[in-house]
N, C-alpha and C. Protein backbone atom coordinates (compact mmCIF):
# COMPACT_ATOMS: atom_id res chain seq x y z
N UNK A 1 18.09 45.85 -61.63
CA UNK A 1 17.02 44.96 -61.15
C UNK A 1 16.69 45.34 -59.72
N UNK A 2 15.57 45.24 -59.17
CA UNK A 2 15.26 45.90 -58.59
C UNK A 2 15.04 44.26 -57.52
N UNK A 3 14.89 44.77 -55.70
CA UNK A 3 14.64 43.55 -55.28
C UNK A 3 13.13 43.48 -55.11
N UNK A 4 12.42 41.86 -55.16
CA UNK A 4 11.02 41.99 -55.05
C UNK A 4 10.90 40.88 -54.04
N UNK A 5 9.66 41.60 -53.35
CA UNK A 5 9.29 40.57 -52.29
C UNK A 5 8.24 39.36 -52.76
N UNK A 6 8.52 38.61 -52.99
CA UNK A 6 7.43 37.28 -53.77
C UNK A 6 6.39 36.73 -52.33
N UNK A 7 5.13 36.75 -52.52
CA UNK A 7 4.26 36.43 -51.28
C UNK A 7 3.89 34.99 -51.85
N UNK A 8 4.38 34.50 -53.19
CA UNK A 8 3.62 33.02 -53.38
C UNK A 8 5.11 31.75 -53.13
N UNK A 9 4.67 30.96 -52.36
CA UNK A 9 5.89 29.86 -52.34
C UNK A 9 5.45 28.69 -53.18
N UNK A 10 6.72 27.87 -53.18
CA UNK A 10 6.51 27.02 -53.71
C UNK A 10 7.79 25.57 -53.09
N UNK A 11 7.00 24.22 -52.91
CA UNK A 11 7.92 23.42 -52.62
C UNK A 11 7.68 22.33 -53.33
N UNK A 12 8.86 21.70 -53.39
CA UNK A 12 8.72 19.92 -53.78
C UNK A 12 8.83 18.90 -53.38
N UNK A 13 8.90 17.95 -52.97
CA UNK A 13 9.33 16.80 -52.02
C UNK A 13 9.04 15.32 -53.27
N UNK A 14 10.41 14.79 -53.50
CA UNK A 14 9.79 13.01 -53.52
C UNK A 14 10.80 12.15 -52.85
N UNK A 15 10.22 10.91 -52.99
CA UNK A 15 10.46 9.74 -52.56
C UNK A 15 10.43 8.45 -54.07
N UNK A 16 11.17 8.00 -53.88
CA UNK A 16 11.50 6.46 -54.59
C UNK A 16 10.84 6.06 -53.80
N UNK A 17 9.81 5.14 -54.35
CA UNK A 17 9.32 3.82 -54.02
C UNK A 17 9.42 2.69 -54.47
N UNK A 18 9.99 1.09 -53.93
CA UNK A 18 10.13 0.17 -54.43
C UNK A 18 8.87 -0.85 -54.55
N UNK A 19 7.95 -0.11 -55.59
CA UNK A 19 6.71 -0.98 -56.39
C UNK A 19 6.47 -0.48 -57.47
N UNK A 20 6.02 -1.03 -58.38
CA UNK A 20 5.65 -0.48 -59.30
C UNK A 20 4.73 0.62 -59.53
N UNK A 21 4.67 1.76 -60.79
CA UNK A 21 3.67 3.01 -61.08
C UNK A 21 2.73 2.52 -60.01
N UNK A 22 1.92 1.75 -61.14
CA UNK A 22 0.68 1.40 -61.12
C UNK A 22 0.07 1.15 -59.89
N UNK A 23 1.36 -0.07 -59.28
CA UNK A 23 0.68 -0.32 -57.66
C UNK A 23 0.62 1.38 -56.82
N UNK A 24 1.58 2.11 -56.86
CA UNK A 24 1.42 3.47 -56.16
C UNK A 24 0.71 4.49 -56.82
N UNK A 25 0.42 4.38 -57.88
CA UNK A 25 -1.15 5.14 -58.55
C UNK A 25 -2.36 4.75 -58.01
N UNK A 26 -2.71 3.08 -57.78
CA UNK A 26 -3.86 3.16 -57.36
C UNK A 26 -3.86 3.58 -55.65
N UNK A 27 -2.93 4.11 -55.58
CA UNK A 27 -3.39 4.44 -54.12
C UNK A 27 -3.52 5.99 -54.01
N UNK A 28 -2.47 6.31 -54.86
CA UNK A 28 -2.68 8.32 -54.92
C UNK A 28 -3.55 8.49 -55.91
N UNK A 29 -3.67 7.45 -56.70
CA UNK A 29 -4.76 8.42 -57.80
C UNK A 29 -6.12 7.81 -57.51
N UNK A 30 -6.55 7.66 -56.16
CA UNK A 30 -7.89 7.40 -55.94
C UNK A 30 -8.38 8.81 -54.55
N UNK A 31 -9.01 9.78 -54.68
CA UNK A 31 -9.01 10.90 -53.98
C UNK A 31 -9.52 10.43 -52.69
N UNK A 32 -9.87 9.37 -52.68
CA UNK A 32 -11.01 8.98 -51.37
C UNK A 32 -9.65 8.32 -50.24
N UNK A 33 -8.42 7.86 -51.18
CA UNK A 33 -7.61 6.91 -50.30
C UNK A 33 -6.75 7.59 -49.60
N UNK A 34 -6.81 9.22 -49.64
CA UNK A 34 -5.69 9.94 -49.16
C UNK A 34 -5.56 9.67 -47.47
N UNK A 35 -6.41 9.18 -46.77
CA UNK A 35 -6.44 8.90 -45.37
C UNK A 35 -5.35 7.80 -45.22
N UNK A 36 -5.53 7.15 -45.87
CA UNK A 36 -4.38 5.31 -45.98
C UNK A 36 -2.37 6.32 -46.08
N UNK A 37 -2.83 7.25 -46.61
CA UNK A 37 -1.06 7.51 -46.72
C UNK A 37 -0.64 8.91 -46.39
N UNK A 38 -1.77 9.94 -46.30
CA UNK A 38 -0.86 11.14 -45.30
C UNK A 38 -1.74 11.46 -44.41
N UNK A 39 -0.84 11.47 -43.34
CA UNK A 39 -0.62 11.90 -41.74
C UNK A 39 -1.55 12.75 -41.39
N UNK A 40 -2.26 12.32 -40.61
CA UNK A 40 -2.96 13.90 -40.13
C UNK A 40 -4.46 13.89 -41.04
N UNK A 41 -4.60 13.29 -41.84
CA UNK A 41 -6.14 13.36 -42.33
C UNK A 41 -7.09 12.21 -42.00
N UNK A 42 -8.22 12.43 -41.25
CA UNK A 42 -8.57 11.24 -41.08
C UNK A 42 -9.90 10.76 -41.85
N UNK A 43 -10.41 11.48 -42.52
CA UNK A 43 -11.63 10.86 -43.31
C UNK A 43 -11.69 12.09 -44.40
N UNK A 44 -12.24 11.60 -45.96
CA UNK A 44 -12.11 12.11 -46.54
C UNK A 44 -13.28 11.85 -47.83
N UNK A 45 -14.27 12.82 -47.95
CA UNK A 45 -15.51 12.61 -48.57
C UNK A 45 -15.65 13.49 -49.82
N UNK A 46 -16.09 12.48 -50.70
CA UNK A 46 -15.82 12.83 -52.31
C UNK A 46 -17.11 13.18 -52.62
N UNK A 47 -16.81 14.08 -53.38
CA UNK A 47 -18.37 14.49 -54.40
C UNK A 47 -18.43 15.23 -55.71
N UNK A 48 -18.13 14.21 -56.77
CA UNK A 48 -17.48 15.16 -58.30
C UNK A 48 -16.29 15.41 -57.55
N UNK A 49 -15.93 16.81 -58.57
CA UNK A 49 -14.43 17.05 -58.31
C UNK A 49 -14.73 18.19 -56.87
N UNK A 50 -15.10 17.55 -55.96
CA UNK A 50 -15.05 18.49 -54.30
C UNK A 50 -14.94 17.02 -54.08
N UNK A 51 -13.35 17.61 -52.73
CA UNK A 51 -13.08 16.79 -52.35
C UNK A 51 -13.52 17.90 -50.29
N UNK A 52 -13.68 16.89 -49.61
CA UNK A 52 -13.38 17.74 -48.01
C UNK A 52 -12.81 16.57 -47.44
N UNK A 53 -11.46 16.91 -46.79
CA UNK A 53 -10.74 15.72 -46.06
C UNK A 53 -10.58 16.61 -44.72
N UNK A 54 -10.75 15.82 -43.98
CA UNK A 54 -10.95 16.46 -42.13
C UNK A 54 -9.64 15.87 -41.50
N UNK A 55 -9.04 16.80 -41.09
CA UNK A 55 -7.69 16.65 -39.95
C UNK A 55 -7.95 16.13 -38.66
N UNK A 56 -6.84 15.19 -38.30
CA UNK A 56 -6.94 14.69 -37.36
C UNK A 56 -7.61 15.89 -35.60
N UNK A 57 -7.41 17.13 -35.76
CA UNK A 57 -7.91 18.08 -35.19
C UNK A 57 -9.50 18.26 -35.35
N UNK A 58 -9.85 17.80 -36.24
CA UNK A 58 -11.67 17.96 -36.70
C UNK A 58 -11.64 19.11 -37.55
N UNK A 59 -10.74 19.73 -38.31
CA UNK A 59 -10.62 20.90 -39.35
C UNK A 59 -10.97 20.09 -40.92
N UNK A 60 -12.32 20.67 -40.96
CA UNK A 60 -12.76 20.14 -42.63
C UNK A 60 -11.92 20.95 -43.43
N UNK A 61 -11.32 20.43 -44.40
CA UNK A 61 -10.54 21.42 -45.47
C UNK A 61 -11.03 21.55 -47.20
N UNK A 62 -12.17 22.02 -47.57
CA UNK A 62 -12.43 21.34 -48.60
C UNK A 62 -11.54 22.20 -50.09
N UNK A 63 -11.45 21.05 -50.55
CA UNK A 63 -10.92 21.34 -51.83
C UNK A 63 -11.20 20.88 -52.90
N UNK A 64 -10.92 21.20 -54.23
CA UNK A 64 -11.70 21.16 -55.64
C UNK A 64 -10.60 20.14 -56.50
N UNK A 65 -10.80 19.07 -57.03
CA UNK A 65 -10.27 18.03 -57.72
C UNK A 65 -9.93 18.81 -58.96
N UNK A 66 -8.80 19.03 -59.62
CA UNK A 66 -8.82 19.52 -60.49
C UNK A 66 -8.04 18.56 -61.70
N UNK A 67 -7.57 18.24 -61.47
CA UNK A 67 -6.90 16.74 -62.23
C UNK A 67 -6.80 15.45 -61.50
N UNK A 68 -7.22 14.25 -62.32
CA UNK A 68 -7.17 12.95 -62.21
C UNK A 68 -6.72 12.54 -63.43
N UNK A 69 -5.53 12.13 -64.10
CA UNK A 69 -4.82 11.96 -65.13
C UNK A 69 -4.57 10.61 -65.21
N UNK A 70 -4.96 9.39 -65.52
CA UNK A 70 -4.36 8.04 -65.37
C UNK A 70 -3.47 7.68 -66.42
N UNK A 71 -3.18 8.68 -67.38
CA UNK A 71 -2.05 8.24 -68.33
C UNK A 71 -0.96 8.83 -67.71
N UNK A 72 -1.01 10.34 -67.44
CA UNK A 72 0.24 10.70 -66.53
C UNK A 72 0.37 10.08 -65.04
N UNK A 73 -0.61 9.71 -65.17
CA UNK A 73 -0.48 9.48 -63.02
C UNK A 73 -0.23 10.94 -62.44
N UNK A 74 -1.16 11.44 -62.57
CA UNK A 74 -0.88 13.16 -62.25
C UNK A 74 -2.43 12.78 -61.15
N UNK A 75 -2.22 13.27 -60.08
CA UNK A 75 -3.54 13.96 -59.66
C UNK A 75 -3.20 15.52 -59.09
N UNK A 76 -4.39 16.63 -59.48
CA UNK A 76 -3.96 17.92 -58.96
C UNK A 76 -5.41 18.35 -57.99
N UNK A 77 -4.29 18.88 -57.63
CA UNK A 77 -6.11 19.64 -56.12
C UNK A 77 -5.81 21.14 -55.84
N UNK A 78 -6.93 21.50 -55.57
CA UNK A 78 -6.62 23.41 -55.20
C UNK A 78 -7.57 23.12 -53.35
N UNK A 79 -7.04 23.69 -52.56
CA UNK A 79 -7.35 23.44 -51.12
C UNK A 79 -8.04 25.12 -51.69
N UNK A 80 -9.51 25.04 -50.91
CA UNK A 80 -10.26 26.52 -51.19
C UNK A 80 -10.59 27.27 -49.77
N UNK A 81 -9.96 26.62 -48.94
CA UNK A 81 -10.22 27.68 -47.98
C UNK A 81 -10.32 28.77 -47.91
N UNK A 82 -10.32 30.02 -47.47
CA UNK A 82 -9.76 31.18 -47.27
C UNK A 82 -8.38 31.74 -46.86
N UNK A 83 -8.28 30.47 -45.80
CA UNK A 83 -6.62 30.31 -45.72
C UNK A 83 -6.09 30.91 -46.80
N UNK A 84 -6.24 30.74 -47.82
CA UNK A 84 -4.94 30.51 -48.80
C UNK A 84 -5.88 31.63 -49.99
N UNK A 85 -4.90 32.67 -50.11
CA UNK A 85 -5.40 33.36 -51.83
C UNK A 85 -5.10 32.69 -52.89
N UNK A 86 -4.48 31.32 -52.78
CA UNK A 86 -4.06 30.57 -54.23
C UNK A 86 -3.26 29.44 -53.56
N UNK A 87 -3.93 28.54 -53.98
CA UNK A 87 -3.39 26.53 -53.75
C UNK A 87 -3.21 26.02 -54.84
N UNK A 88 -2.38 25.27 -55.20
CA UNK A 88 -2.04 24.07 -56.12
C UNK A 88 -1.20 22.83 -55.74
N UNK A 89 -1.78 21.86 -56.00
CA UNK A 89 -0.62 20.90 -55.39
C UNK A 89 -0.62 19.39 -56.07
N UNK A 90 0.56 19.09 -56.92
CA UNK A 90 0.45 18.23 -57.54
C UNK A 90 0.86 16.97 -57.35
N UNK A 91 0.54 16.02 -57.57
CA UNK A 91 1.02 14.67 -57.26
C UNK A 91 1.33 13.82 -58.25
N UNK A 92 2.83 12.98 -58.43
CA UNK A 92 3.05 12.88 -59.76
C UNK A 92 3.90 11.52 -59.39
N UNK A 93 3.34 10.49 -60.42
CA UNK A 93 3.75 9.07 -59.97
C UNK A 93 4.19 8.55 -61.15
N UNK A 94 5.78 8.44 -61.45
CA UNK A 94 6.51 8.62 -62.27
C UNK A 94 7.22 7.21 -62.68
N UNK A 95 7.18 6.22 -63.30
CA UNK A 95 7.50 5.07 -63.60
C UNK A 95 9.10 4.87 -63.91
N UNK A 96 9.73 4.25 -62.69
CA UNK A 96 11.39 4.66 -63.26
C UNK A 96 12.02 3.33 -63.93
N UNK A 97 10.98 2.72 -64.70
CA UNK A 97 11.35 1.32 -65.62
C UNK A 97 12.43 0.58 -65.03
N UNK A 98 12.37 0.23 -63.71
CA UNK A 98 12.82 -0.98 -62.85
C UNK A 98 12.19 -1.58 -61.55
N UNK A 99 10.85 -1.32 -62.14
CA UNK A 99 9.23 -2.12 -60.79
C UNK A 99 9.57 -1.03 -59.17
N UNK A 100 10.38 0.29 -59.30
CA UNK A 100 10.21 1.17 -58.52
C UNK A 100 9.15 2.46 -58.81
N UNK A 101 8.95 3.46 -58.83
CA UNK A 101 8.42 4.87 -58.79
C UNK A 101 8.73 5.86 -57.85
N UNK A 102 8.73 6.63 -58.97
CA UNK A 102 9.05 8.25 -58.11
C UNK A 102 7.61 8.94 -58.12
N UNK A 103 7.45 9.37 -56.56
CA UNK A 103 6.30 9.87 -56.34
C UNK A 103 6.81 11.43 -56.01
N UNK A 104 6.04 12.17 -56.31
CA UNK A 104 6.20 14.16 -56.23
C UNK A 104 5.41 14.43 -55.59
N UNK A 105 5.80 15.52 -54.78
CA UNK A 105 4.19 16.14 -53.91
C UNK A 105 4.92 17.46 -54.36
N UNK A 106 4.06 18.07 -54.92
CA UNK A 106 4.25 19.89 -55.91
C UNK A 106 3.02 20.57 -54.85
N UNK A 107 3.87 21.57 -54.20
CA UNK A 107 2.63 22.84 -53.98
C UNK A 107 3.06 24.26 -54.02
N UNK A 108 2.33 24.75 -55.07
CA UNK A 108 2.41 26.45 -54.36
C UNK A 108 1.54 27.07 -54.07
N UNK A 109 1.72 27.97 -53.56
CA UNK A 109 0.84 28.96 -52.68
C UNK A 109 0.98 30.17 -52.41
N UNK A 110 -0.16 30.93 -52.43
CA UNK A 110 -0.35 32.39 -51.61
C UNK A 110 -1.06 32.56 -50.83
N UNK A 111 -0.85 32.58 -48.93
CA UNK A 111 0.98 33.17 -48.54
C UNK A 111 1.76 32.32 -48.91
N UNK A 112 3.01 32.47 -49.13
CA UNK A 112 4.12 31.91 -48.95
C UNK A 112 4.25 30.53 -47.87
N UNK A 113 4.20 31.05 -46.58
CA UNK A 113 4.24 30.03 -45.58
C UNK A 113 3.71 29.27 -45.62
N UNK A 114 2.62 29.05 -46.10
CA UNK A 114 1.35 28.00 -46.16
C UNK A 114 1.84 26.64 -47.48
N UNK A 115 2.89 27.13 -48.29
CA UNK A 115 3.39 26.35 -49.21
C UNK A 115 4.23 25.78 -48.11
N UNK A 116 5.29 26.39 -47.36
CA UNK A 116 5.98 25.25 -46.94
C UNK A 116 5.60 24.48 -45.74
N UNK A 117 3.88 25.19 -45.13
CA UNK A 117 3.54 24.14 -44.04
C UNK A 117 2.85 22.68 -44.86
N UNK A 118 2.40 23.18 -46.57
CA UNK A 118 1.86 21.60 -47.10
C UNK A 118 2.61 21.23 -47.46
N UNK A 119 3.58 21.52 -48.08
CA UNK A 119 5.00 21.32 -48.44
C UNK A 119 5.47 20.19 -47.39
N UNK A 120 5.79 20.62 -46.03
CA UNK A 120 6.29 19.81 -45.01
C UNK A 120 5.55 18.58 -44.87
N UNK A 121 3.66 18.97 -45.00
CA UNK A 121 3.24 17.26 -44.52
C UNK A 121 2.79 16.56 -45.84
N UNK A 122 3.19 17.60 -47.20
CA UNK A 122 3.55 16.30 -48.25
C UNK A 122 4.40 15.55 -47.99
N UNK A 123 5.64 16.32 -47.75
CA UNK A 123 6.83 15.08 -47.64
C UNK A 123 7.03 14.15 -46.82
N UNK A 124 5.57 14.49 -45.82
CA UNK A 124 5.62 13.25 -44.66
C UNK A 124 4.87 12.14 -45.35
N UNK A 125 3.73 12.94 -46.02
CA UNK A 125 2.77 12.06 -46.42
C UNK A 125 3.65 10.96 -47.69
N UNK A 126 4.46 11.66 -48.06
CA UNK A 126 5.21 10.64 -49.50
C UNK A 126 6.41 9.57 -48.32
N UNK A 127 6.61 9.94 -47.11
CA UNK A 127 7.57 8.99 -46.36
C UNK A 127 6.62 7.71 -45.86
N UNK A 128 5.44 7.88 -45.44
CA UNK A 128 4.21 7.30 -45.13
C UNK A 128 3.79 6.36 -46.53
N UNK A 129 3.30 7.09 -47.25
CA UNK A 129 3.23 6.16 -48.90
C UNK A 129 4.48 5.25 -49.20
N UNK A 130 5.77 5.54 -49.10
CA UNK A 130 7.17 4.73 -48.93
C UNK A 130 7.15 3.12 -48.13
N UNK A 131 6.53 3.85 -47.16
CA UNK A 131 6.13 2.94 -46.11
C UNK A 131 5.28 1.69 -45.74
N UNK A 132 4.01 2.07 -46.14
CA UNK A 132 3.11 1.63 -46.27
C UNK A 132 3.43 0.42 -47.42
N UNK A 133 3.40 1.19 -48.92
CA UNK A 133 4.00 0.27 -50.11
C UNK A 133 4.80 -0.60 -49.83
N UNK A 134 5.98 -0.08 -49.51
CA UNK A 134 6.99 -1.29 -49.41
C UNK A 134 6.99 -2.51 -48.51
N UNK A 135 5.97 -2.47 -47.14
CA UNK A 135 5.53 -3.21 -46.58
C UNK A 135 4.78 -4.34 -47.34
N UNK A 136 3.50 -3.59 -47.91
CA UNK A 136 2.28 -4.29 -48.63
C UNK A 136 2.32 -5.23 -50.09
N UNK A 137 3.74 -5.78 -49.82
CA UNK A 137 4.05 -6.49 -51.24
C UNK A 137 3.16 -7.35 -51.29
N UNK A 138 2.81 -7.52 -52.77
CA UNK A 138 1.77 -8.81 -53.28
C UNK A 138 2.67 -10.10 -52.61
């Protein structure tokens, strides 16, 4: 076997949350609400499946909606910059049948690095969603 240099990364990050799916679906599985729970984005404008969410820096990032799943609680997005020769990043809100959820932030990427810089402010953004939720009880 020979050694190979891999240029695409890939990371995962979740968090338990104490609310139910549903209450933490309608907040990730609405594309417009991503400002309310990760860091660093501050407005975020929908149109069909194009999404462009602008960083707290004024960097528009637009990206293409590629799944909205409300039976899985899946939402998926591809970021199309140029930055990146290949984005995916999934979000997955997982019902752990005791009024908690497990939320996933999935990304890979080509370069490499660029997976673990969204990588890093998924997992802020899922500590932030933690946060937020568990505060906002009915």
């Amino acid at each position: 076997m020979t050694n190979k240099t891999f240029v695409r990364g890939s990371v995962r990050r979740s968090v338990r949350i104490k609310r139910s799916a549903e209450d933490v679906w309608e907040v990730v599985g609405d594309p417009k609400r991503i400002t309310e729970w990760f860091p660093g984005i501050v407005s975020a404008k929908v149109d069909g499946d194009r999404r462009v969410v602008t960083t707290v820096s004024g960097l528009p990032m637009p990206e293409q909606i590629l799944t909205i799943d409300h039976s899985l609680r899946r939402f998926q997005y591809r970021i199309t910059t140029p930055i990146f020769k290949e984005h995916l990043s999934t979000i997955d809100v997982i019902d752990m049948e005791d009024e908690t959820a497990l939320a996933i932030y999935s990304v890979d990427a080509e370069p490499a690095m660029m997976a673990i810089v969204i990588g890093a402010s998924g997992g802020n953004a899922l500590e932030q969603l933690k946060k937020i939720m568990e505060v906002e009880q009915p």
